[in-house]
Protein backbone atom coordinates (compact mmCIF):
# COMPACT_ATOMS: atom_id res chain seq x y z
CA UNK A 1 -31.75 -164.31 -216.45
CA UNK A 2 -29.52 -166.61 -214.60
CA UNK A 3 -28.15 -164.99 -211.37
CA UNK A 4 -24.42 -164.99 -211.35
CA UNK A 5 -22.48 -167.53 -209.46
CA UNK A 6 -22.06 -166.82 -205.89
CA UNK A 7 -18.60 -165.33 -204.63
CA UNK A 8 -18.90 -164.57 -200.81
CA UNK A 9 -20.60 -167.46 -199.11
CA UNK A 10 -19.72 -170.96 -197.57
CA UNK A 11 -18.23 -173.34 -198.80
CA UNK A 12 -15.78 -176.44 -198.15
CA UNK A 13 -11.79 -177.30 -199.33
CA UNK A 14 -13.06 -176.88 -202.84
CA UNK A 15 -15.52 -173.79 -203.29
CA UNK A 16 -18.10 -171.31 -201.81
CA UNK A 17 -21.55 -171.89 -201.36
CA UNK A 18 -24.68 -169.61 -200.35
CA UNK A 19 -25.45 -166.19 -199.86
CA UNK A 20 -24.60 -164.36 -196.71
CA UNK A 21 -26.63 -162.88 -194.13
CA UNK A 22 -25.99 -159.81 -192.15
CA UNK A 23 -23.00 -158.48 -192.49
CA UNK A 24 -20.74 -156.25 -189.77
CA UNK A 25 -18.31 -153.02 -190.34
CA UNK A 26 -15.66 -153.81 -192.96
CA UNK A 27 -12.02 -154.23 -191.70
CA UNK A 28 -10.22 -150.25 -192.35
CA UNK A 29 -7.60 -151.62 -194.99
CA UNK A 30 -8.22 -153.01 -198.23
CA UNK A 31 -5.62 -155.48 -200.23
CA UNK A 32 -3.33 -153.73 -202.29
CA UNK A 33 -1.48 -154.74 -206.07
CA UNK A 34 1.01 -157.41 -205.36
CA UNK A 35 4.12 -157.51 -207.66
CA UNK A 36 4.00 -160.78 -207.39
CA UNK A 37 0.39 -160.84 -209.71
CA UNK A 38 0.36 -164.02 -212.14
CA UNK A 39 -1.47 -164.02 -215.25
CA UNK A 40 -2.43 -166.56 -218.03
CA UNK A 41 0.48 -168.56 -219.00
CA UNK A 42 0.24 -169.22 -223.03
CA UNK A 43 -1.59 -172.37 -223.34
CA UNK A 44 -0.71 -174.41 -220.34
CA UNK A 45 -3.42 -176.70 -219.35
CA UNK A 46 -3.92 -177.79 -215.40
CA UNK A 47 -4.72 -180.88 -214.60
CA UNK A 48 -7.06 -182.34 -211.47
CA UNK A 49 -6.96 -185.43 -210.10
CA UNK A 50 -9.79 -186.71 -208.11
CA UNK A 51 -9.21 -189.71 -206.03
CA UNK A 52 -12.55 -190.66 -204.01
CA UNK A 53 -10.99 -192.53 -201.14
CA UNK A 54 -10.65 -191.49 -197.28
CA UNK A 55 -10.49 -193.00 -194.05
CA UNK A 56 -13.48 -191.59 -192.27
CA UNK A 57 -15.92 -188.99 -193.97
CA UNK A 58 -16.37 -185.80 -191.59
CA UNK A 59 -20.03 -184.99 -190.24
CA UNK A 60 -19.56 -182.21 -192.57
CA UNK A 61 -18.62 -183.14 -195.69
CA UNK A 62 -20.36 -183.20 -199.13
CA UNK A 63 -17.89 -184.08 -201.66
CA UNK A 64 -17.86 -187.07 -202.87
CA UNK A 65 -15.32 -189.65 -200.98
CA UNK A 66 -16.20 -192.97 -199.70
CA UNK A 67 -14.24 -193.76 -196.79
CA UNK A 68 -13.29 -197.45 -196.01
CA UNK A 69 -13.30 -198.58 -199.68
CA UNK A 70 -10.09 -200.11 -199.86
CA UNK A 71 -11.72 -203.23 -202.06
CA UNK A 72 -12.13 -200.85 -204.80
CA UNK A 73 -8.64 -199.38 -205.02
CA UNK A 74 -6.94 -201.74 -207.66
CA UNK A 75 -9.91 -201.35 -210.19
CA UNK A 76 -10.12 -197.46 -209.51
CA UNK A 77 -6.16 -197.68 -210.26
CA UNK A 78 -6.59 -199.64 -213.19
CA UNK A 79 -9.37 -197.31 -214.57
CA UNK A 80 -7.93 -193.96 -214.45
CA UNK A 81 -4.50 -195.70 -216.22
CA UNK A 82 -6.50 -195.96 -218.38
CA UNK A 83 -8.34 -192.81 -218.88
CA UNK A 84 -4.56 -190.64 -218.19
CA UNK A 85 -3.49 -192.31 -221.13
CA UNK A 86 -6.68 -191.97 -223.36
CA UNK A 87 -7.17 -188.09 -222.30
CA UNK A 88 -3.59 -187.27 -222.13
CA UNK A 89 -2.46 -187.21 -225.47
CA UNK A 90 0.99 -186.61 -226.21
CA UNK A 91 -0.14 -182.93 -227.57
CA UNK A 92 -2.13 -182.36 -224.16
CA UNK A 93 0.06 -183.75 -221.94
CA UNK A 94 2.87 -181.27 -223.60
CA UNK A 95 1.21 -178.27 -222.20
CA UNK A 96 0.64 -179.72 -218.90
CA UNK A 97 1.94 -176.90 -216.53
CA UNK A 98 0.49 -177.77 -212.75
CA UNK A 99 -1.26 -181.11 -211.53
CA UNK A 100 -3.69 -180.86 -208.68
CA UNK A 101 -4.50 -184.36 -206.87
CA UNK A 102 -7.37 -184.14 -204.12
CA UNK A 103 -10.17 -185.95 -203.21
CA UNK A 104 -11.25 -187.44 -200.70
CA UNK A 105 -7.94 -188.01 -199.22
CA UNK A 106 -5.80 -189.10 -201.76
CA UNK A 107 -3.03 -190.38 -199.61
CA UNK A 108 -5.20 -192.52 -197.76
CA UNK A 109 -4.41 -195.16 -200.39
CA UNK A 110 -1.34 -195.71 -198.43
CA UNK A 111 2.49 -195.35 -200.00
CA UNK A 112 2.50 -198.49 -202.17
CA UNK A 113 -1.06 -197.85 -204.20
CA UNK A 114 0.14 -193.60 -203.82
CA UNK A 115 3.13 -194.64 -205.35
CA UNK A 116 1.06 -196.90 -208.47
CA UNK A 117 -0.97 -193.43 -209.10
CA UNK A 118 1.87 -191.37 -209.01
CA UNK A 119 3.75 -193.16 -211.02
CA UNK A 120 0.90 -193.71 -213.87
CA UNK A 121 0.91 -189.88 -214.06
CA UNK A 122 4.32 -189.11 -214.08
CA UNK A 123 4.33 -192.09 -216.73
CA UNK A 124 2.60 -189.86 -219.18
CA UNK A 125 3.70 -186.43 -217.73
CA UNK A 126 7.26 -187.03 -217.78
CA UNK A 127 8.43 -184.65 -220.34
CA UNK A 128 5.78 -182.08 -219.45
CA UNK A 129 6.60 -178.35 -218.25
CA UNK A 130 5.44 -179.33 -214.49
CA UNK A 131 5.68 -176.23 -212.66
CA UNK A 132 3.70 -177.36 -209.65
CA UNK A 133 2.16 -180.76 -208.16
CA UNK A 134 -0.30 -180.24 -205.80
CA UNK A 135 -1.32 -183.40 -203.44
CA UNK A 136 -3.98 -182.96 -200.48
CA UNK A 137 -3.37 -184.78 -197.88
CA UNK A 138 -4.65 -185.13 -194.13
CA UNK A 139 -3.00 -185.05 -190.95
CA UNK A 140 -4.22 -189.24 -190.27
CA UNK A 141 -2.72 -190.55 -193.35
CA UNK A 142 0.42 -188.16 -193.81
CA UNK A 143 3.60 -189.94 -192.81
CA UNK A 144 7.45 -189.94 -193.83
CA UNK A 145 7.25 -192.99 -195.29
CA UNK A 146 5.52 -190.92 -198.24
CA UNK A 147 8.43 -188.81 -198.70
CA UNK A 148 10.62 -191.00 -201.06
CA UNK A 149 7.42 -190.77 -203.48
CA UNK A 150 7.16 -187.15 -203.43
CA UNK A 151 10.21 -185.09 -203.39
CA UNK A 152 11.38 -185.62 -206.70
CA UNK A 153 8.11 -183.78 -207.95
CA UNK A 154 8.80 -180.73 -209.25
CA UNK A 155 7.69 -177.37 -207.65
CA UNK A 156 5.99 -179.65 -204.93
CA UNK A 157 2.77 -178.68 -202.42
CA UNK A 158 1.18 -180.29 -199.75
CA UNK A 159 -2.22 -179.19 -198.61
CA UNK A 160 -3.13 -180.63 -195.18
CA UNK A 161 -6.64 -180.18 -194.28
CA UNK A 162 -6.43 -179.44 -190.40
CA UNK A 163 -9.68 -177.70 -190.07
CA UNK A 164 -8.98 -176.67 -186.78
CA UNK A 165 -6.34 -176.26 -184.77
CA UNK A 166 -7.70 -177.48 -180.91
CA UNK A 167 -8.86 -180.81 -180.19
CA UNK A 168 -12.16 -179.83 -178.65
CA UNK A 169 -12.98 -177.86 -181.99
CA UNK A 170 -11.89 -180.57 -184.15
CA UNK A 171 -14.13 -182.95 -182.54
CA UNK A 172 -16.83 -180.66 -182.41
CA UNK A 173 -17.13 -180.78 -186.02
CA UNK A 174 -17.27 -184.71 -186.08
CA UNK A 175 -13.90 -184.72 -187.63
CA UNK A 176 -10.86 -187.41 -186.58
CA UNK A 177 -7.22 -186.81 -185.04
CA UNK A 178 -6.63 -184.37 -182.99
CA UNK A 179 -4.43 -180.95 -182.76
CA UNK A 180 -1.00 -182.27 -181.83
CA UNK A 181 -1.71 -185.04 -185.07
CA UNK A 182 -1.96 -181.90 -187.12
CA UNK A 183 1.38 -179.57 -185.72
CA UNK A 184 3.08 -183.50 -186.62
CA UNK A 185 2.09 -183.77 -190.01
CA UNK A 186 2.61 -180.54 -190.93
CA UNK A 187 6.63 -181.11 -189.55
CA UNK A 188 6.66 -184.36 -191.57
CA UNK A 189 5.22 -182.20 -195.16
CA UNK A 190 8.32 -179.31 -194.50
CA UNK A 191 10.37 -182.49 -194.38
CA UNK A 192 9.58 -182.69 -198.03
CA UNK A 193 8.67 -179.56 -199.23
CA UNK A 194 8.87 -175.78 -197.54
CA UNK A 195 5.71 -175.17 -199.29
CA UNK A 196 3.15 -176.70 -197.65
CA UNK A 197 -0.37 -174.76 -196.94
CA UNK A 198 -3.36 -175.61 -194.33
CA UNK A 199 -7.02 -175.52 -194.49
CA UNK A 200 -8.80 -174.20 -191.89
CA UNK A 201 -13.03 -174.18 -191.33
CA UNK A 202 -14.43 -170.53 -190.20
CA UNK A 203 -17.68 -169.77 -189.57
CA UNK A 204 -19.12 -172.37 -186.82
CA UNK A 205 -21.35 -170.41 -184.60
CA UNK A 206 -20.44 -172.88 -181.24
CA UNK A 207 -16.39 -172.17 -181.92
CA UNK A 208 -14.47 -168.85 -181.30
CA UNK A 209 -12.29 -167.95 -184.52
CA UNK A 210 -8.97 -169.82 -185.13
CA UNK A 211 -7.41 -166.38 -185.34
CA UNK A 212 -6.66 -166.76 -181.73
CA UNK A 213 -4.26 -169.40 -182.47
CA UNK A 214 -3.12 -169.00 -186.26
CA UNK A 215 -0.92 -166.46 -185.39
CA UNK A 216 1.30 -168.65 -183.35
CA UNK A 217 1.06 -171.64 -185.47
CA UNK A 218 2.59 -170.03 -188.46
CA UNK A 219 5.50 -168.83 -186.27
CA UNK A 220 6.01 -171.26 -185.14
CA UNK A 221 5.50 -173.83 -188.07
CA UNK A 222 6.33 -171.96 -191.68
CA UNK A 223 3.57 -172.61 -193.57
CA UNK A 224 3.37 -170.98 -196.62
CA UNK A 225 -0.40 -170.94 -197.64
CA UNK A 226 -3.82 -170.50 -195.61
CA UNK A 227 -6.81 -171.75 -197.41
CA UNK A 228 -9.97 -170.68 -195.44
CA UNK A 229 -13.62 -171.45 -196.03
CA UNK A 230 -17.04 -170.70 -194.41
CA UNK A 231 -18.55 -174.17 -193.28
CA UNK A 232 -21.46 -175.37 -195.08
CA UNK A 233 -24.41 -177.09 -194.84
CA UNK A 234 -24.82 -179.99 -196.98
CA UNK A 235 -27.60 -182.17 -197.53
CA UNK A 236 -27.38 -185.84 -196.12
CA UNK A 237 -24.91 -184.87 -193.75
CA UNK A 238 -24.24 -186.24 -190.11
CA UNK A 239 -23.59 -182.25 -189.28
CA UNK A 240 -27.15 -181.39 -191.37
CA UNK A 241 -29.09 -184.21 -188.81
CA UNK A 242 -27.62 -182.45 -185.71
CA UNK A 243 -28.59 -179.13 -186.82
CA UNK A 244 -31.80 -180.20 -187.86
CA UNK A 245 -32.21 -181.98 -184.09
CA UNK A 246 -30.92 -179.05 -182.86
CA UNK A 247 -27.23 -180.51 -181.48
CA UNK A 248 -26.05 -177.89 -183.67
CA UNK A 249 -26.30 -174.38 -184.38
CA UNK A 250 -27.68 -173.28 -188.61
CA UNK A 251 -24.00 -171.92 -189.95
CA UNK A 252 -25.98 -169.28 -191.74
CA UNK A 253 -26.00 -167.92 -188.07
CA UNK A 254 -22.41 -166.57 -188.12
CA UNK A 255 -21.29 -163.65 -189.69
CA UNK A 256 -17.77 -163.25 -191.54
CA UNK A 257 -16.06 -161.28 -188.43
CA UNK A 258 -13.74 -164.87 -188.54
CA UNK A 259 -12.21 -164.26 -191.56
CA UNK A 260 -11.58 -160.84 -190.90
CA UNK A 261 -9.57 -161.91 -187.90
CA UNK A 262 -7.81 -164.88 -189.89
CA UNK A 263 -6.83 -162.00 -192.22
CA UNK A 264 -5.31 -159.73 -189.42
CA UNK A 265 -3.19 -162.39 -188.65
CA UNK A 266 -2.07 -163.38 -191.27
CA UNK A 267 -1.30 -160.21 -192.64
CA UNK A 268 0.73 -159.68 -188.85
CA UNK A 269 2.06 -163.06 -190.05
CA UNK A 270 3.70 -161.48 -193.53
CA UNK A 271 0.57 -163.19 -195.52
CA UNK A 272 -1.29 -162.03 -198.36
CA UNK A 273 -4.68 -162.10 -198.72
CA UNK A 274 -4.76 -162.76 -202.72
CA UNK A 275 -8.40 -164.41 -203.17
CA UNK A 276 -11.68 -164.12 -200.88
CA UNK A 277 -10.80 -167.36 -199.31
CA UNK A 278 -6.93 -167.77 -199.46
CA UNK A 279 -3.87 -166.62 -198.14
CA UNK A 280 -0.26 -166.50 -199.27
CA UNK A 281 3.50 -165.68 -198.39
CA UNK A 282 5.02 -163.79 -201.35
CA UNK A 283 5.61 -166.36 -203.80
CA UNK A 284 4.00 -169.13 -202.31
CA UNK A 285 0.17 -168.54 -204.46
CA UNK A 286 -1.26 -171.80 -206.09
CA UNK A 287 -0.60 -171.46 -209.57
CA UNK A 288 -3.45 -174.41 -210.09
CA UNK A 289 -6.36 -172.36 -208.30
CA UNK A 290 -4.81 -169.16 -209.93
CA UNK A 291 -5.34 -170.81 -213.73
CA UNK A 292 -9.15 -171.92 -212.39
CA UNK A 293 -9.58 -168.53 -211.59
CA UNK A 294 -7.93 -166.76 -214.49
CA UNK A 295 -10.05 -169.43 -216.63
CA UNK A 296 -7.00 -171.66 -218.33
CA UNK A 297 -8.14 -174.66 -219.54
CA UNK A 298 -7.88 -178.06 -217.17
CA UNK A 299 -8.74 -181.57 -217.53
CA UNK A 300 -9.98 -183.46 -215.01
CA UNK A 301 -9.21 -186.99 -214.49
CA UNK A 302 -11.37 -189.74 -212.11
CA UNK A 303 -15.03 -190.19 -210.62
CA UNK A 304 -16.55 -186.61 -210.00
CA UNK A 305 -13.69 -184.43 -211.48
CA UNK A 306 -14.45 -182.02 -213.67
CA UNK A 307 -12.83 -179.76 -216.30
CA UNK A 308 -13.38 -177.22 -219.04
CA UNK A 309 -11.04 -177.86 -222.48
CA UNK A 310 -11.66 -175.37 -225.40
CA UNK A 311 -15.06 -173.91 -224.43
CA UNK A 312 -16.57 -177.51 -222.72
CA UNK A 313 -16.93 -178.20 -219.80
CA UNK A 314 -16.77 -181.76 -219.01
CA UNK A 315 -17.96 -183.80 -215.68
CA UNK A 316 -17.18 -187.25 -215.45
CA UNK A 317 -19.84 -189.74 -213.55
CA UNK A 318 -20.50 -188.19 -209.91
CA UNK A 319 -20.00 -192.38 -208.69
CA UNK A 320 -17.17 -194.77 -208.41
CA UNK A 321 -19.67 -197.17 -210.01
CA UNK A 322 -20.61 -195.02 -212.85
CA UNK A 323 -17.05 -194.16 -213.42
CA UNK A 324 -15.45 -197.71 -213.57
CA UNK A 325 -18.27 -198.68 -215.61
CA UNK A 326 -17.62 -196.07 -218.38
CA UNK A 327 -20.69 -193.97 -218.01
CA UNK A 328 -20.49 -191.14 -220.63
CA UNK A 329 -19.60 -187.65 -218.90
CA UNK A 330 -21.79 -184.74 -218.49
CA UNK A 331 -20.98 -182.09 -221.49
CA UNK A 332 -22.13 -178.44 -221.48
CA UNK A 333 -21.16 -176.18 -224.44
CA UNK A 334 -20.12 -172.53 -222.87
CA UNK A 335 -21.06 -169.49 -224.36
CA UNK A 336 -19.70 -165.63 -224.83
CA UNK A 337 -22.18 -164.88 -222.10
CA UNK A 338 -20.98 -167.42 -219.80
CA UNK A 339 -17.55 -167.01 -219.81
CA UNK A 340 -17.88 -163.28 -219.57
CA UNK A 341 -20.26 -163.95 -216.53
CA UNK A 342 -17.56 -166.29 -215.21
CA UNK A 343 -14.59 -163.29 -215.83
CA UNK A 344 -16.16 -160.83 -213.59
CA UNK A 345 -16.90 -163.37 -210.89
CA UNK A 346 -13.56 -165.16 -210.59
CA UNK A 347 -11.44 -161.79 -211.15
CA UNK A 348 -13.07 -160.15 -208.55
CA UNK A 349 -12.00 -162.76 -206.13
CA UNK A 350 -8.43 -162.34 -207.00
CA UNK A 351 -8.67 -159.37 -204.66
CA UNK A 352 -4.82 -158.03 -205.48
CA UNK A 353 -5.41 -158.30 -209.34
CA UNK A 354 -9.19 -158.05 -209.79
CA UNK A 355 -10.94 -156.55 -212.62
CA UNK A 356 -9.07 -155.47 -215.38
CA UNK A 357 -11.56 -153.95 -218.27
CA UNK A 358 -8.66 -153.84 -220.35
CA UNK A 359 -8.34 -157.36 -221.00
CA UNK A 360 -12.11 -158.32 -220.50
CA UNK A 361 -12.14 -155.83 -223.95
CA UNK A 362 -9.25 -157.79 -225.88
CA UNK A 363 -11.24 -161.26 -224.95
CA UNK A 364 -14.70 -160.04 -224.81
CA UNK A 365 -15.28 -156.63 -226.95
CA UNK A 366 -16.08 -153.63 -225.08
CA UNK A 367 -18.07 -153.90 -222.23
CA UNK A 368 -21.51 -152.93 -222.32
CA UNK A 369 -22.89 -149.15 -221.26
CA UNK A 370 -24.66 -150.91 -218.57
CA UNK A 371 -21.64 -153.05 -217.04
CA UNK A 372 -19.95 -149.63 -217.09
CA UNK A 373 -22.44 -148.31 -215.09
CA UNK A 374 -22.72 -150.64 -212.77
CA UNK A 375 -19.32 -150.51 -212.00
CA UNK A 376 -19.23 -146.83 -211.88
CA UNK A 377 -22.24 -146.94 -209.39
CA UNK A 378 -19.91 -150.16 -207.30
CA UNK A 379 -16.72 -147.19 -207.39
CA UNK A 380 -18.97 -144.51 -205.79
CA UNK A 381 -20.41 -146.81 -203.54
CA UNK A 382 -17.02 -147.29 -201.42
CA UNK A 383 -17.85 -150.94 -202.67
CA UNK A 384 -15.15 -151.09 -205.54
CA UNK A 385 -11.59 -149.32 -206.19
CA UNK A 386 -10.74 -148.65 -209.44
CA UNK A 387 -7.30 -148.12 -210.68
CA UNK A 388 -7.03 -147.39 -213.97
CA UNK A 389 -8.99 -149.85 -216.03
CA UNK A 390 -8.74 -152.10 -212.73
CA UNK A 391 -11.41 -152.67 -210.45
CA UNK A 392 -10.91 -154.45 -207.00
CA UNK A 393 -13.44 -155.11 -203.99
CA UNK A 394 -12.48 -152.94 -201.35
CA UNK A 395 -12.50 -153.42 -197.67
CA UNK A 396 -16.16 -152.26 -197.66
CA UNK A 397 -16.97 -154.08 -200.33
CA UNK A 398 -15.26 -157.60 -199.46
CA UNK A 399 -18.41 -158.99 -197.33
CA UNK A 400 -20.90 -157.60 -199.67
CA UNK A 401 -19.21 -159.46 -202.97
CA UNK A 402 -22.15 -162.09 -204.07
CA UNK A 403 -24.06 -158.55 -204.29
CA UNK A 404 -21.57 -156.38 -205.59
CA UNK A 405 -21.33 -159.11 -208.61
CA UNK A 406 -24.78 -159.81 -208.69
CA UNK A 407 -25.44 -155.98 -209.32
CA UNK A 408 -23.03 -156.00 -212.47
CA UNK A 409 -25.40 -158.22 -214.24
C-alpha cells in the first residue's frame, strides 16, 4: 500500500516535507471550533499562477525559480496569454472565485511586465466572482510604485516572504535584504491592503525561534496572517552543500518546540492557529489554501503549476523551456481511494474544523470498520478529540500527525 502523504514535517512557502524525529511534551491547550469555519463553496474553482522569475534564489530553496532571467520575460508573458485564454474558458473562468499568483517572486518582473500579467488575467477574469487575489511578493522587489496595479483587485492579499525577522538570521540562511527591508515592505503592502500575511522559516538548528520577536512585530505592524514552515533540505541546494561540508547543521536535528512558541504568540497576539502551518486573525484565513485543503477544484496556469479539475490532476512542464515549447503536461487520473486518502490528510490539518465523518459519508459512503477503529484507538490515545462526528488533532496529538494519519490507513 502507498503510505499516506505526510502532514507534520518540513517544508518550504508551498508545502511540508519529511517525517519528524523526536518529538517533546505537547503544548497544554489544543485549538478549538472557530465560528469563523469555511467550507466548500458550490463549484468555485481557484486558480494558481506560477511565475518562475526572482532576483536571487536562496541557499535554500527548491522550487523552481530562475533568478536573473529577465531575457525570458516577454516570451513567458506571451505564453501564458496564451494558455489563460485557452484554459480559461468563458464557463471556467465564470466560477473563478480566488486567484493565487506565486512563484518564484512574481513581482520581481517589475511594475510594467506585473502590470502586462495582471492585466492578461483580469482580461479574462473580469466578470468572474473574485473573492480574493493572492500575489507573493518579497521584501527586495515590493515597492509603492506597485500599488496603482493592485488596489483595485478585489478582496486583495499580499504574502511577503520575510523568513526571518533579524539580519544575522536572514543571512544565515543565504537569503538577501535584511530585517529593516522587511518591517518597510510590509508598511508599503498595508498601504494597499490591511490584509497582508508573512512567512516565516522555523526549524534551523543554529537560530533561536522567531517567537522571541513575532510578538512585537505584529503589534507593532498589523499583519493579518502567519504562514510558518519547517526548513527543508533539498537536493542541489547551496544550503544541502554546507550541510553536507558541515557549515551547517542536518534540519532534521531540530525538534518542533519553534512552532509551539510561534503559536503562543500568536495566540497572545489574537491569532488563530487554523492549519498545522498557518496562522490567522479572525477573518483574515486564505480562502485559496482553504479550497486546496477542502479539495475544490483549481487550475493551474505557467511552468511547474499544477492543478486538479474534475478528478485530474494536471502538471504542466517542471521547465521554462519545456513550457514555452508546449510540452504536453503530466496527467494522473484520481481514484475513490485517493481522494478519500487525500480527505483525511488535508482535514486533519485544518486543526479548528478537522475531520468531519459526516461529510466524508455523503462524499465517500460510510467509512470502513477499520477507519472507525483507528480513529477510535487515535480518541483514546489523547491523540484525537472527537466532537460529535468531528475529529481534530489535539495538543498531544499535533507533533505526532504524519503518524496519527499514517495509522488511519
Amino acid at each position: 500500500m502507498t503510505p499516506p502523504p505526510r502532514v507534520f514535517g518540513r517544508g518550504g512557502r508551498h508545502g511540508q516535507g519529511a517525517e519528524r524525529g523526536n518529538l517533546p511534551p505537547a503544548p497544554a491547550a489544543a485549538p478549538t471550533p472557530s465560528s469563523t469555519t469555511t467550507g466548500p463553496e458550490d463549484d468555485r474553482l481557484g486558480l494558481y499562477v506560477h511565475v518562475p522569475f526572482c532576483v536571487s534564489k536562496c541557499a535554500y530553496c527548491g522550487f523552481y525559480s530562475l533568478p536573473g532571467a529577465t531575457g525570458q520575460v516577454s516570451a513567458f508573458l506571451a505564453r501564458l496569454g496564451s494558455e489563460v485564454r485557452q484554459r480559461l474558458t468563458p464557463d471556467l473562468a465564470a466560477r473563478v472565485g480566488t486567484v493565487f499568483i506565486g512563484g518564484g517572486n512574481p513581482t520581481s518582473l517589475g511594475p510594467a511586465d506585473f502590470g502586462t500579467l495582471l492585466q492578461t488575467l483580469t482580461d479574462v477574469l473580469g466578470g468572474s466572482p473574485i473573492g480574493e487575489w493572492t500575489i507573493e511578493t518579497n521584501p527586495e522587489t515590493w515597492s509603492r510604485d506597485l500599488l496603482p496595479l493592485v488596489r483595485g483587485l478585489p478582496g486583495l492579499r499580499l504574502s511577503l516572504g520575510l523568513q526571518r525577522l533579524r539580519d544575522e538570521e536572514i543571512a544565515w540562511l543565504g537569503r538577501a535584504g535584511t530585517a529593516a527591508q522587511g518591517r518597510q515592505a510590509v508598511e508599503a503592502a498595508l498601504e494597499a491592503t490591511p490584509n497582508v500575511g508573512i512567512d516565516l522559516i522555523l526549524g534551523v538548528p543554529e537560530l533561536p525561534s522567531p517567537a522571541r520577536d513575532l510578538g512585537t512585530f505584529v503589534a507593532a505592524l498589523p499583519v493579518r496572517h502567519v504562514s510558518a514552515y519547517f526548513l527543508s533540505l533539498e537536493e542541489d541546494t547551496p544550503y544541502a552543500a554546507w550541510v553536507e561540508a558541515g557549515r551547517r547543521a542536518d534540519p532534521d536535528a531540530a525538534g518542533p518546540e519553534d512552532l509551539f512558541e510561534v503559536a503562543e504568540a500568536l495566540a497572545a497576539a489574537g491569532f488563530e492557529h487554523y492549519e498545522i502551518s498557518n496562522f490567522a486573525r479572525p477573518g483574515s484565513r486564505c480562502r485559496h489554501n482553504l479550497g486546496y485543503w477542502h479539495q475544490q477544484d483549481y487550475l493551474g496556469l505557467g511552468p511547474a503549476a499544477v492543478g486538479t479539475f474534475e478528478m485530474v490532476r494536471r502538471a504542466n512542464p517542471g521547465s521554462l523551456a519545456g513550457w514555452l515549447a508546449g510540452e504536453p503536461p503530466a496527467t494522473e487520473e484520481l481514484t475513490g481511494a485517493t481522494r478519500q486518502r487525500e480527505f483525511l490528510m488535508l482535514r486533519l490539518r485544518l486543526l479548528q474544523e478537522g475531520l468531519d465523518l459526516e461529510e466524508f459519508t455523503r462524499r465517500f459512503g460510510p467509512p470502513s470498520p477499520a477507519l472507525t477503529a483507528a480513529l477510535s484507538r487515535e480518541v483514546a490515545a489523547g491523540r484525537l478529540i472527537r466532537d460529535g462526528s468531528r475529529y481534530r488533532l489535539s495538543a498531544a496529538g499535533l507533533p505526532l500527525a504524519n503518524q496519527v494519519i499514517a495509522g488511519l490507513f
